[in-house]
N, C-alpha and C. Protein backbone atom coordinates (compact mmCIF):
# COMPACT_ATOMS: atom_id res chain seq x y z
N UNK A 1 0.87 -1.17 0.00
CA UNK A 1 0.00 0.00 0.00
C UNK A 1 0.91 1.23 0.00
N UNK A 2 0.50 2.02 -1.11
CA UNK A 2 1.64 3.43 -1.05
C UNK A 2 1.16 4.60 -0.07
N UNK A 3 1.97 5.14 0.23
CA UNK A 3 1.87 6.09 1.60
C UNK A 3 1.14 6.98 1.31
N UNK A 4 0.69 7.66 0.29
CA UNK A 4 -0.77 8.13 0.18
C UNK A 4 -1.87 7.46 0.36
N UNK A 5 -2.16 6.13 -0.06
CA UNK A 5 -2.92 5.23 0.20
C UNK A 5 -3.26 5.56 1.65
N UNK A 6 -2.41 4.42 2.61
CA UNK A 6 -2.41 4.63 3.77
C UNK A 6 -2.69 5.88 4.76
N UNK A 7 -1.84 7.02 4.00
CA UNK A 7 -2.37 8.67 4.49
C UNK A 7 -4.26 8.06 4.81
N UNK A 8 -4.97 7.97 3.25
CA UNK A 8 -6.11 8.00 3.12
C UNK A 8 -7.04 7.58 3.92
N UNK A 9 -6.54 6.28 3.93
CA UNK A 9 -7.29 5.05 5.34
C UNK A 9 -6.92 5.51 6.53
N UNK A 10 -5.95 6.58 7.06
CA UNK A 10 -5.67 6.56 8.29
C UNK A 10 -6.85 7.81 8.15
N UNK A 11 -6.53 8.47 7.72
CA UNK A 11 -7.57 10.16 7.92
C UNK A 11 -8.98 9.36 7.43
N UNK A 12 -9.63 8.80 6.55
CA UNK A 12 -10.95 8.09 6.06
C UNK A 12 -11.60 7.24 7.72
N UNK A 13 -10.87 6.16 7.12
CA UNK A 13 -11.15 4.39 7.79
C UNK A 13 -10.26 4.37 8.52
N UNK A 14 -10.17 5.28 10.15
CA UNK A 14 -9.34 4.88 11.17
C UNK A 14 -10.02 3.31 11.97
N UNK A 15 -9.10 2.79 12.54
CA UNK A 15 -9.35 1.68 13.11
C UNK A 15 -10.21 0.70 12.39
N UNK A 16 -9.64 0.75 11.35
CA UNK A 16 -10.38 -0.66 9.87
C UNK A 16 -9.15 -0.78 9.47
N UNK A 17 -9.20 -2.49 9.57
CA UNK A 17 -8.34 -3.18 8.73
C UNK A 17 -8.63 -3.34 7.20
N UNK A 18 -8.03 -2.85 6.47
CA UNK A 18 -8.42 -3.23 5.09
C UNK A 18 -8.03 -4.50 4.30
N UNK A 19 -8.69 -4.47 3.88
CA UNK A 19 -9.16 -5.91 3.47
C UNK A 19 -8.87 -5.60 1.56
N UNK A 20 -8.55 -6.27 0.73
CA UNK A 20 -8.21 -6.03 -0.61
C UNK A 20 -9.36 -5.38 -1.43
N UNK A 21 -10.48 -5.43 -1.21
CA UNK A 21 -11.90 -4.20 -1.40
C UNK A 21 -11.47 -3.11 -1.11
N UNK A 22 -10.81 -2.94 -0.13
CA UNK A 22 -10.80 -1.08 0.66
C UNK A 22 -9.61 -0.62 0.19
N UNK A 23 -8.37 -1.84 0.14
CA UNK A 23 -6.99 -1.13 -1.18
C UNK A 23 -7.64 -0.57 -2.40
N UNK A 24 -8.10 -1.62 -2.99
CA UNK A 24 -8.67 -1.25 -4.13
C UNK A 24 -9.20 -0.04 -4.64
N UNK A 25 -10.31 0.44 -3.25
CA UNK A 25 -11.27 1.46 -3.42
C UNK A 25 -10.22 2.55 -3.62
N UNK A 26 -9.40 2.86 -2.12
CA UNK A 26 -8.75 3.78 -2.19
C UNK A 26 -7.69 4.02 -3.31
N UNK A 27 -7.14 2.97 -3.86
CA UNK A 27 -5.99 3.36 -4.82
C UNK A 27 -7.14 3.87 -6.43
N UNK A 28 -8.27 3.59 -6.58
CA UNK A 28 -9.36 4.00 -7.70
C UNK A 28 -9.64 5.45 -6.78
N UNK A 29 -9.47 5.82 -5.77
CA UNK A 29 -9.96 6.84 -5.37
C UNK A 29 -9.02 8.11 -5.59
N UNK A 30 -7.64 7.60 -5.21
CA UNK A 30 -6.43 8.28 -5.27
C UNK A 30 -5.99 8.82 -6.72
N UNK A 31 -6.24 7.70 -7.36
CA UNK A 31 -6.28 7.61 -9.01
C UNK A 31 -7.16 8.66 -10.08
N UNK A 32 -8.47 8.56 -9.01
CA UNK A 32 -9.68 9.46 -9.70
C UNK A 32 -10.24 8.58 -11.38
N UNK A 33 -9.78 7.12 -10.89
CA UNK A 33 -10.69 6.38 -11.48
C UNK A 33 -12.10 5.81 -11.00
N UNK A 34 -12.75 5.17 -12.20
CA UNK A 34 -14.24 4.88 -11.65
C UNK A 34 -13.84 3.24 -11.39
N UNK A 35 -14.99 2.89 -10.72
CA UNK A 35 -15.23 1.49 -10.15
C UNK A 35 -15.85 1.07 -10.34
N UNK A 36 -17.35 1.50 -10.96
CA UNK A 36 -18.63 0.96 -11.49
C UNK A 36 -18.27 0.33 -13.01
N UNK A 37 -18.70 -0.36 -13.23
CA UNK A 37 -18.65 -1.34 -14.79
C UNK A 37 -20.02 -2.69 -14.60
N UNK A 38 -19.88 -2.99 -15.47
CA UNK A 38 -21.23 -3.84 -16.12
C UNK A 38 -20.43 -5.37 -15.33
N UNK A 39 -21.05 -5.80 -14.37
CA UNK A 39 -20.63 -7.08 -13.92
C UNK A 39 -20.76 -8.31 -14.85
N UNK A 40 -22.13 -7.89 -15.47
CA UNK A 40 -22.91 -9.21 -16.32
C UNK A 40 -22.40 -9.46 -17.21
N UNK A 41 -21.76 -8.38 -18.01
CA UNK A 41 -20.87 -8.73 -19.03
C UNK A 41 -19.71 -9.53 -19.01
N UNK A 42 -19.14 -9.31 -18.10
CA UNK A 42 -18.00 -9.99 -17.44
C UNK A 42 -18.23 -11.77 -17.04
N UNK A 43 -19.26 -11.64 -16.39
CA UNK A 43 -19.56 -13.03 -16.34
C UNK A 43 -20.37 -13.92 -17.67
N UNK A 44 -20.91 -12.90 -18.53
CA UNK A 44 -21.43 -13.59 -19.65
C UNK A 44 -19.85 -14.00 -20.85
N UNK A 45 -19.02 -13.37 -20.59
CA UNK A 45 -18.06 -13.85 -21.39
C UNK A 45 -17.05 -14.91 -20.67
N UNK A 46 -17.10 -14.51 -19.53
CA UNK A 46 -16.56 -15.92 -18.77
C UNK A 46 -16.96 -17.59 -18.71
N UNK A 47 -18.26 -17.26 -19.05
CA UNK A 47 -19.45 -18.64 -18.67
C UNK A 47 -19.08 -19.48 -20.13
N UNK A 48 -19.25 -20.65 -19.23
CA UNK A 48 -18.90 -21.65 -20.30
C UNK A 48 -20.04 -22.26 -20.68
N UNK A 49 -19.65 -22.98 -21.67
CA UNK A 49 -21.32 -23.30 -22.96
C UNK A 49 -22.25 -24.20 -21.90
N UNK A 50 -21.79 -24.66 -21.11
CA UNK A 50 -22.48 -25.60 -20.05
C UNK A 50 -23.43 -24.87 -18.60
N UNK A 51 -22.54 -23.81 -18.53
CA UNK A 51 -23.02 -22.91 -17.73
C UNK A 51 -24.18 -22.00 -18.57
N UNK A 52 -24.10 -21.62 -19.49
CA UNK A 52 -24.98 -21.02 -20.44
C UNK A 52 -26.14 -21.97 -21.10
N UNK A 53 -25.62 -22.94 -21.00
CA UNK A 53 -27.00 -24.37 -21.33
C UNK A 53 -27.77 -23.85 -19.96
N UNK A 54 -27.26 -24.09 -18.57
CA UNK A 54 -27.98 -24.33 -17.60
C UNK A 54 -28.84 -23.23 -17.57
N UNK A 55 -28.51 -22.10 -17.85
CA UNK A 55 -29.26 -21.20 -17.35
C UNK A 55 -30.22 -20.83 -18.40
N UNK A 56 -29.95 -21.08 -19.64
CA UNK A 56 -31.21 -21.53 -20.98
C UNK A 56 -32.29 -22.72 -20.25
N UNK A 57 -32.09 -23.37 -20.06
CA UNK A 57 -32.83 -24.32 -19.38
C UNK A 57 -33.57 -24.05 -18.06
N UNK A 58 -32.59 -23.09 -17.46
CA UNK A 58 -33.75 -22.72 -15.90
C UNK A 58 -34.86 -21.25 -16.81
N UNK A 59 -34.07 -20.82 -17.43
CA UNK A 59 -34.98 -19.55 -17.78
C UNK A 59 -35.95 -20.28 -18.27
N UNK A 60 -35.92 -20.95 -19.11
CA UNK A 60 -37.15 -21.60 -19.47
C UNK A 60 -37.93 -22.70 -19.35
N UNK A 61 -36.86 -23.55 -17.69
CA UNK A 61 -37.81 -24.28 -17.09
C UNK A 61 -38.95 -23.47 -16.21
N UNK A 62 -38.58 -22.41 -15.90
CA UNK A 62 -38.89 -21.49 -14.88
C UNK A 62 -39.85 -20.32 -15.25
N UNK A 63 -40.63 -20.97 -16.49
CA UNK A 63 -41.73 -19.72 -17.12
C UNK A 63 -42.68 -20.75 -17.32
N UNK A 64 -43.98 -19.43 -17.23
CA UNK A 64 -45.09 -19.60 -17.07
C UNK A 64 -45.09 -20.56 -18.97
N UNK A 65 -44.84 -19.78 -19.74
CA UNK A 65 -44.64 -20.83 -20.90
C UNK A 65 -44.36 -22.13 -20.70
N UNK A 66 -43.72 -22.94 -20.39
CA UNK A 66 -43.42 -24.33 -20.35
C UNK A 66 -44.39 -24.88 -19.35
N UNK A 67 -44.62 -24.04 -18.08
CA UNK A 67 -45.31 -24.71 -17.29
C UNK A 67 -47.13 -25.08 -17.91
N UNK A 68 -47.31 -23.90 -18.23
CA UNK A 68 -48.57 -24.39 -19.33
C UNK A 68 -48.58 -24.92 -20.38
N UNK A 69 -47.00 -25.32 -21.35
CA UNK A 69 -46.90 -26.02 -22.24
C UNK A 69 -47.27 -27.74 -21.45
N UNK A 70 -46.28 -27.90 -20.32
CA UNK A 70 -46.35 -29.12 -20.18
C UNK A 70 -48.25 -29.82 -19.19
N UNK A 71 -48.34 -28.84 -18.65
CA UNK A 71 -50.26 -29.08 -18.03
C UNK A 71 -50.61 -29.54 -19.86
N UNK A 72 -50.71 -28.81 -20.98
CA UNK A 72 -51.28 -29.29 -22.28
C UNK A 72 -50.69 -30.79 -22.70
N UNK A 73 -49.55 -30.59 -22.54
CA UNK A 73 -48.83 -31.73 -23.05
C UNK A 73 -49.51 -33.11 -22.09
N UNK A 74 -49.45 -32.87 -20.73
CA UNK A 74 -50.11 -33.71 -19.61
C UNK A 74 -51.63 -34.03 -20.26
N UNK A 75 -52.28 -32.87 -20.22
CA UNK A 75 -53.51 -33.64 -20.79
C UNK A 75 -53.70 -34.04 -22.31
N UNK A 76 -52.95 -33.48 -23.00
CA UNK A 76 -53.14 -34.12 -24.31
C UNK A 76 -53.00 -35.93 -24.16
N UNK A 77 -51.48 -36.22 -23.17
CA UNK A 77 -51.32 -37.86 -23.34
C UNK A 77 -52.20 -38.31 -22.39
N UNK A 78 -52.99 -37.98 -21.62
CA UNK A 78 -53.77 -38.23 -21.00
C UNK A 78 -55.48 -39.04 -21.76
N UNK A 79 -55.85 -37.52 -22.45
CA UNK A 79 -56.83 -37.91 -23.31
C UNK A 79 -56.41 -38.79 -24.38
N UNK A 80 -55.45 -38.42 -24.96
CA UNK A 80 -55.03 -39.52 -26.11
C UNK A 80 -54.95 -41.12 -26.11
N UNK A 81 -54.20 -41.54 -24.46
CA UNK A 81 -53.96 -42.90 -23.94
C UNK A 81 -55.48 -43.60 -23.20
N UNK A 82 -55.83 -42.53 -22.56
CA UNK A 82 -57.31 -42.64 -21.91
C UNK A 82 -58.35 -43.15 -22.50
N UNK A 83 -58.83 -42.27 -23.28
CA UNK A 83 -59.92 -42.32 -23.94
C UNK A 83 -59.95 -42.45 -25.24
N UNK A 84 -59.06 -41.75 -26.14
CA UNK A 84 -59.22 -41.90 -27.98
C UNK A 84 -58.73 -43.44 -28.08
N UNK A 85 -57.68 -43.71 -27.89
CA UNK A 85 -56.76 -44.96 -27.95
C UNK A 85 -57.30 -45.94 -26.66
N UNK A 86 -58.59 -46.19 -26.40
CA UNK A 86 -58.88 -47.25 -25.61
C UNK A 86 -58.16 -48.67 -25.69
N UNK A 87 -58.62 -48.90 -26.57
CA UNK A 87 -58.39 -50.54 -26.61
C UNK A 87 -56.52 -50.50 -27.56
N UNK A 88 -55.82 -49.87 -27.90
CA UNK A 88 -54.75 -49.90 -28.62
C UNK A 88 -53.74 -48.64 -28.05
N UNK A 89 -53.93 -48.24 -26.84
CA UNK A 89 -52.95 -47.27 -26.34
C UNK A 89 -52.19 -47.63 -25.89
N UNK A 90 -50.71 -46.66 -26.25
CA UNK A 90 -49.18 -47.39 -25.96
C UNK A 90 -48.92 -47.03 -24.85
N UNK A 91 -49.63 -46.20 -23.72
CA UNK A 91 -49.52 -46.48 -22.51
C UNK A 91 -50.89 -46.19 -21.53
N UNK A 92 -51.23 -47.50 -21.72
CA UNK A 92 -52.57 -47.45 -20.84
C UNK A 92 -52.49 -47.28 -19.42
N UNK A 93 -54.18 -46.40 -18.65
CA UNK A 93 -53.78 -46.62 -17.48
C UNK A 93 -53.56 -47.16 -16.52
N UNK A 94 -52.54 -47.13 -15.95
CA UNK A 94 -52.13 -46.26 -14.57
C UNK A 94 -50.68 -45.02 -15.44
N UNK A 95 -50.68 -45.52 -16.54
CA UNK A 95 -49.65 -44.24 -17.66
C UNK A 95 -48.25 -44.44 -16.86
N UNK A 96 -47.84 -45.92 -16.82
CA UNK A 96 -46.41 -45.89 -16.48
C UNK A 96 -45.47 -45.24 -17.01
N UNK A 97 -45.56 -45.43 -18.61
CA UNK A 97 -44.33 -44.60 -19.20
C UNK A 97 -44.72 -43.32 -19.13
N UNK A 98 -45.35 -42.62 -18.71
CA UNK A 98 -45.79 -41.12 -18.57
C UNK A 98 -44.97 -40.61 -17.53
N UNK A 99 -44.94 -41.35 -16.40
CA UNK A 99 -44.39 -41.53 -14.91
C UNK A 99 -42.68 -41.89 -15.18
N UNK A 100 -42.50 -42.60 -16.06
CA UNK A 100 -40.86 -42.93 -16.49
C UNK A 100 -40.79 -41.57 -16.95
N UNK A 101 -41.53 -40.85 -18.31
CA UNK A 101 -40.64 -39.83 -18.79
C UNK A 101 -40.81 -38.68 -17.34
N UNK A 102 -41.61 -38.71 -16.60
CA UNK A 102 -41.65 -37.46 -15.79
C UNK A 102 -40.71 -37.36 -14.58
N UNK A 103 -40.00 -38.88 -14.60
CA UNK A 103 -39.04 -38.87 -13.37
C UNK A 103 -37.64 -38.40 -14.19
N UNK A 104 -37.49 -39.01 -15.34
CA UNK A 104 -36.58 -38.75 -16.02
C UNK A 104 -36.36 -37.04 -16.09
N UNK A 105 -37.24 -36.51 -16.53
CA UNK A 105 -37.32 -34.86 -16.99
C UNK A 105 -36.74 -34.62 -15.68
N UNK A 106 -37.56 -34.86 -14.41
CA UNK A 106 -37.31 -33.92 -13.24
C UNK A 106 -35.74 -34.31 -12.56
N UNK A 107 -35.31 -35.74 -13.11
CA UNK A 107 -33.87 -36.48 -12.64
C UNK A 107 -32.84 -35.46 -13.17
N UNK A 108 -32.97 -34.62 -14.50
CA UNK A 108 -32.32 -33.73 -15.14
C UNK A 108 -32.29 -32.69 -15.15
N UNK A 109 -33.73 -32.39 -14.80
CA UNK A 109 -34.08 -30.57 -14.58
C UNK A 109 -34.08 -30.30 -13.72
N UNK A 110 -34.03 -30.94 -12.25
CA UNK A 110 -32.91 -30.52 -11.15
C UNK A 110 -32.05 -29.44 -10.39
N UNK A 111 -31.14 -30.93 -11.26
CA UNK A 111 -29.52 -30.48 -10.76
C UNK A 111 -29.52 -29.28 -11.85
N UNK A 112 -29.66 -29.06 -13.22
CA UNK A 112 -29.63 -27.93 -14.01
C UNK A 112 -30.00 -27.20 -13.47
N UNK A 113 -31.21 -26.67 -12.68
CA UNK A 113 -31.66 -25.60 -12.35
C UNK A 113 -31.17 -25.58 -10.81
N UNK A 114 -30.51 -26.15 -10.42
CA UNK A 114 -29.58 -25.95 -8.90
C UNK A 114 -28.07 -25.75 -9.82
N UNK A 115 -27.61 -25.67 -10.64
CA UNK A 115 -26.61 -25.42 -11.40
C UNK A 115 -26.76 -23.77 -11.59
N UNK A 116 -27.87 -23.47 -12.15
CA UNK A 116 -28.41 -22.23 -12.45
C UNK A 116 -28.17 -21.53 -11.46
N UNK A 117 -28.61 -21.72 -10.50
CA UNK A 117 -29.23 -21.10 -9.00
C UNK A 117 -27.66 -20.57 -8.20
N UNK A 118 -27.45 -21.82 -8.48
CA UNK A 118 -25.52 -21.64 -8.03
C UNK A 118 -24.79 -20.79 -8.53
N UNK A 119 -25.48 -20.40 -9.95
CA UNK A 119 -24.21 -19.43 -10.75
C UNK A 119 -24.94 -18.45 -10.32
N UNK A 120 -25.98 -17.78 -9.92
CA UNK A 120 -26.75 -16.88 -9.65
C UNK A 120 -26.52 -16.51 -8.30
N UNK A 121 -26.18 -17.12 -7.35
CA UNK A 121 -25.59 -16.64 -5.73
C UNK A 121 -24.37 -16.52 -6.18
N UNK A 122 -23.50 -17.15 -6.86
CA UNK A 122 -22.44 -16.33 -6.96
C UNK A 122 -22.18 -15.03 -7.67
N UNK A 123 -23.35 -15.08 -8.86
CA UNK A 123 -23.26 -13.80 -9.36
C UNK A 123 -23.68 -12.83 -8.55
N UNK A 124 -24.81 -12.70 -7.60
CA UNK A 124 -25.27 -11.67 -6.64
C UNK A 124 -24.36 -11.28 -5.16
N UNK A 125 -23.34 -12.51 -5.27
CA UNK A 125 -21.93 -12.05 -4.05
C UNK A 125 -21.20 -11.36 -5.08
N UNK A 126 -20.73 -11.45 -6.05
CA UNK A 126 -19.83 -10.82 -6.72
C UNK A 126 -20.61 -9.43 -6.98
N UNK A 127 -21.75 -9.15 -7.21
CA UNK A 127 -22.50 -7.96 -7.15
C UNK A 127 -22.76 -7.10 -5.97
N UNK A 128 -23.06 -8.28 -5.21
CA UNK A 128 -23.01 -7.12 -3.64
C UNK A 128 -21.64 -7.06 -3.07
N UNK A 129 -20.54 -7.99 -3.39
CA UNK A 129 -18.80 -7.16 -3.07
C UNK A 129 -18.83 -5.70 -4.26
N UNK A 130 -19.50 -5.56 -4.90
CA UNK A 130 -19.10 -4.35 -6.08
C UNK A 130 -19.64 -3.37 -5.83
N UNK A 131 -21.05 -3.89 -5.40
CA UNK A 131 -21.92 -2.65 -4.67
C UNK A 131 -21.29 -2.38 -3.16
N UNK A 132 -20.84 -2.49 -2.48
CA UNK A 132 -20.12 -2.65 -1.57
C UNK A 132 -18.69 -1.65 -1.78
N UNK A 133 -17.98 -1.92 -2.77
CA UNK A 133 -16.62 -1.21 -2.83
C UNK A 133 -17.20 0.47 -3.56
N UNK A 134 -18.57 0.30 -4.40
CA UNK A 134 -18.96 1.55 -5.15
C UNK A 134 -19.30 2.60 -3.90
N UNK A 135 -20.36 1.81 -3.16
CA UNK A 135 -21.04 2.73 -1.76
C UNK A 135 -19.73 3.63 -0.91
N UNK A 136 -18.52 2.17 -0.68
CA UNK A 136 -17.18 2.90 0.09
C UNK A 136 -16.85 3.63 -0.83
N UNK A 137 -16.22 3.83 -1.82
CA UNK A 137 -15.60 5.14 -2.64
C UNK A 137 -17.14 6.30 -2.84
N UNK A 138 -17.83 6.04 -2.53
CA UNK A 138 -19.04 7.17 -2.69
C UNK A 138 -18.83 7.98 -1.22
N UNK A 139 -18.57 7.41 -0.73
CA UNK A 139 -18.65 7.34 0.91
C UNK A 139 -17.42 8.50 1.23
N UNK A 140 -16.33 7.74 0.91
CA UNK A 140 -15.42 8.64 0.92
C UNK A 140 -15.06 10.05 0.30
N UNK A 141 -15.73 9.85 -1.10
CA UNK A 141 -15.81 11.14 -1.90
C UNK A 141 -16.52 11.94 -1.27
N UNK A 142 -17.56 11.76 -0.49
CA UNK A 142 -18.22 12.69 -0.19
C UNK A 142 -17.67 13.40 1.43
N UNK A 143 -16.99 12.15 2.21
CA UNK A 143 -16.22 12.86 3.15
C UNK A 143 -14.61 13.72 2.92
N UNK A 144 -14.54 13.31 1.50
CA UNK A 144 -13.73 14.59 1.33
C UNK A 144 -13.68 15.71 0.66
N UNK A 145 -15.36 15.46 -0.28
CA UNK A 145 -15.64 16.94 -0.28
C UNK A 145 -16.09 17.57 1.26
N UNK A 146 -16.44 16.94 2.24
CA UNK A 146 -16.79 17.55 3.29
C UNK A 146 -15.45 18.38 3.96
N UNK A 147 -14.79 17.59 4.07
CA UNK A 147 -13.51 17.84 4.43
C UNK A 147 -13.00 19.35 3.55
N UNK A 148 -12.90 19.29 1.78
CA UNK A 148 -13.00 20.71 1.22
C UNK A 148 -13.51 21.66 1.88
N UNK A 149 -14.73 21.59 2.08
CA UNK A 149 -15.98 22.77 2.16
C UNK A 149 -15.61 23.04 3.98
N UNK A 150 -14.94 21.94 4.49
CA UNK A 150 -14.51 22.40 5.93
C UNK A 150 -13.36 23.75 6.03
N UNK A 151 -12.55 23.48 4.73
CA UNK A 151 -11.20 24.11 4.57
C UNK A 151 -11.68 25.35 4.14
N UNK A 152 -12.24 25.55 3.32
CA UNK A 152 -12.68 26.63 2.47
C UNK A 152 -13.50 27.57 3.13
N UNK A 153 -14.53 26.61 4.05
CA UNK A 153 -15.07 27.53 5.63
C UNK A 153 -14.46 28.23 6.58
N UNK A 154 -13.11 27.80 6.32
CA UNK A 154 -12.30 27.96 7.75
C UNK A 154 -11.07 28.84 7.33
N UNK A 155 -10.94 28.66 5.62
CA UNK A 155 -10.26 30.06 5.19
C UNK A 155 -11.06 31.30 5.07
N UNK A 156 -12.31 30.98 4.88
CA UNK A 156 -13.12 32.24 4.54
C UNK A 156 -13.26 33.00 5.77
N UNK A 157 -13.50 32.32 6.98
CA UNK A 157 -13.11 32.88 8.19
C UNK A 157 -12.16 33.46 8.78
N UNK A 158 -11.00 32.90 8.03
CA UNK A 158 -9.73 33.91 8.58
C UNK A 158 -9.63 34.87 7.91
N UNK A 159 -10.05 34.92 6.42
CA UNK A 159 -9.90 35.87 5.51
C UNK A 159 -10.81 37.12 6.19
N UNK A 160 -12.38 37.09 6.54
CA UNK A 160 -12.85 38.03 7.55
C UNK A 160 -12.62 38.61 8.63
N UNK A 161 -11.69 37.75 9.33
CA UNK A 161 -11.12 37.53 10.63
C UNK A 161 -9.88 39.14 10.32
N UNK A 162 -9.48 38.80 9.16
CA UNK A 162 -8.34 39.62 8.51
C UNK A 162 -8.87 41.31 7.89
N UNK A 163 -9.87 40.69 7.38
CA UNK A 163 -10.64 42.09 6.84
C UNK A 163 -11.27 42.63 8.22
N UNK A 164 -11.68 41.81 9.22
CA UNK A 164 -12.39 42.32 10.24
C UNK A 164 -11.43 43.56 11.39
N UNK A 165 -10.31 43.01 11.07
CA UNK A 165 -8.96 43.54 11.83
C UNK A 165 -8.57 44.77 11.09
N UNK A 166 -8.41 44.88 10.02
CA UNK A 166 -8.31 45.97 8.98
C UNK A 166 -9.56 47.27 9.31
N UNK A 167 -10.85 46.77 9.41
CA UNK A 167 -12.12 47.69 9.44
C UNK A 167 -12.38 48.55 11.15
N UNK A 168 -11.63 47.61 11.68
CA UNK A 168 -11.42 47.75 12.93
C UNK A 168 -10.50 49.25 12.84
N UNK A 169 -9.22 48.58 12.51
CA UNK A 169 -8.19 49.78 12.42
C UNK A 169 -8.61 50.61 12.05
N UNK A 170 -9.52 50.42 10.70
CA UNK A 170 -9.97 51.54 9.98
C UNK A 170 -10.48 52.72 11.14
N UNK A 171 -11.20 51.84 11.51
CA UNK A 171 -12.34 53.00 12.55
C UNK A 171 -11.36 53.17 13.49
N UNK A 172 -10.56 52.92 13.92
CA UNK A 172 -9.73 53.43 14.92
C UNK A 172 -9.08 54.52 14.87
N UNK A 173 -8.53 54.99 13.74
CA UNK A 173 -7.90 55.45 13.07
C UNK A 173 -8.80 56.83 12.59
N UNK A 174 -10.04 56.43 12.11
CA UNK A 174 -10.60 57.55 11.96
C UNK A 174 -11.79 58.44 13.64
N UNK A 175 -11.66 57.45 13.91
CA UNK A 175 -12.19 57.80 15.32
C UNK A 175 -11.40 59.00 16.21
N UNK A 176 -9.96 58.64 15.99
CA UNK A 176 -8.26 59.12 16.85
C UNK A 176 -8.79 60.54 15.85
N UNK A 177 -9.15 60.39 14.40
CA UNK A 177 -9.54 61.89 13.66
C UNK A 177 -9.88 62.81 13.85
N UNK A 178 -11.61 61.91 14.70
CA UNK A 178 -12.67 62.77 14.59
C UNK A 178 -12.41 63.49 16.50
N UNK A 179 -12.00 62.88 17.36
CA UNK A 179 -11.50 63.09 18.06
C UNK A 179 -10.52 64.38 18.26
N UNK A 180 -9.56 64.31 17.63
CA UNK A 180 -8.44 65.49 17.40
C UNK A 180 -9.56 67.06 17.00
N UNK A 181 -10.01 66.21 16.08
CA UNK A 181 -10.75 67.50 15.44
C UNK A 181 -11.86 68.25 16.19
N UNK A 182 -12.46 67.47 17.10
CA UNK A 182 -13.43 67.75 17.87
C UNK A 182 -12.34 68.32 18.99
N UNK A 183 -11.42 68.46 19.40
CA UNK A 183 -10.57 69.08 20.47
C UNK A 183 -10.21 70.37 19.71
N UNK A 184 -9.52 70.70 18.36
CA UNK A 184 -9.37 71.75 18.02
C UNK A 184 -10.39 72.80 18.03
């Protein structure tokens, strides 16, 4: 950490250990670079075709579309095995193979959508560490414009302090005048 750095955290974040978030912040702060950027992008070019299957698959295990595709699909083989195809249906009831493909689907759509779910808590820790380091450098910017507007208060005061001493004399000076003159 360079000794401005440190200056920073000691006058900022006394008695905080920093942690590689709060280097960070401060050396982007020191820098008068930004910290905000597009996370998603970052992870959409990182994600691998498997990771990008999974989450094709939860998005659209996970809509009202499929879920009313498959209720149709349910009763279509339903009526079809049931009733049209009485006496010649390829799965009559109790609809075992209906029950095979539906253990199968859910044996797969799963773990995919706990695959999904997984890349998604990690994407929302990696989002709330970012939101996290943005809030601290917001945080700080604003305690050192406070810190400015402290300085600039406290010159403007001496600067009056200075003129006040001057206006003073002034009248002193003309007072010692009017004085003299009032004796002559």
């Amino acid at each position: 950490m360079s000794k401005s750095t440190s200056e920073l955290a000691s006058r900022f974040l006394p008695n905080t250990e920093l942690g590689e978030a709060e280097k960070r912040v401060l050396d982007r702060l020191l820098s008068r670079k930004t910290l905000a950027h597009n996370i998603n992008v970052r992870l959409a070019k990182d994600a691998t075709f498997g990771q990008r299957l999974a989450d094709s698959i939860a998005r659209i295990g996970g809509s009202w579309g499929f879920i009313l595709g498959f209720i149709a699909f349910l009763v279509a083989w339903t009526l079809l095995n049931g009733w049209l195809l009485m006496a010649h249906a390829f799965d009559p009831y109790p609809f075992i193979f209906l029950n095979l493909i539906l253990s199968m689907l859910a044996a797969v759509q799963a773990p995919i959508i706990m695959m999904a779910q997984n890349r998604q808590a990690a994407r929302d820790r990696i989002d709330a560490a970012h939101d996290y380091e943005i809030n601290l450098k917001a945080e700080l910017e604003v305690m050192a414009l406070h810190e400015k507007i402290d300085e600039l208060r406290h010159s403007e005061l001496m600067g009056m302090r200075s003129d006040l001493a001057t206006v003073v004399g002034s009248l002193g000076r003309i007072e010692a005048r009017l004085a003299d003159a009032t004796q002559s």
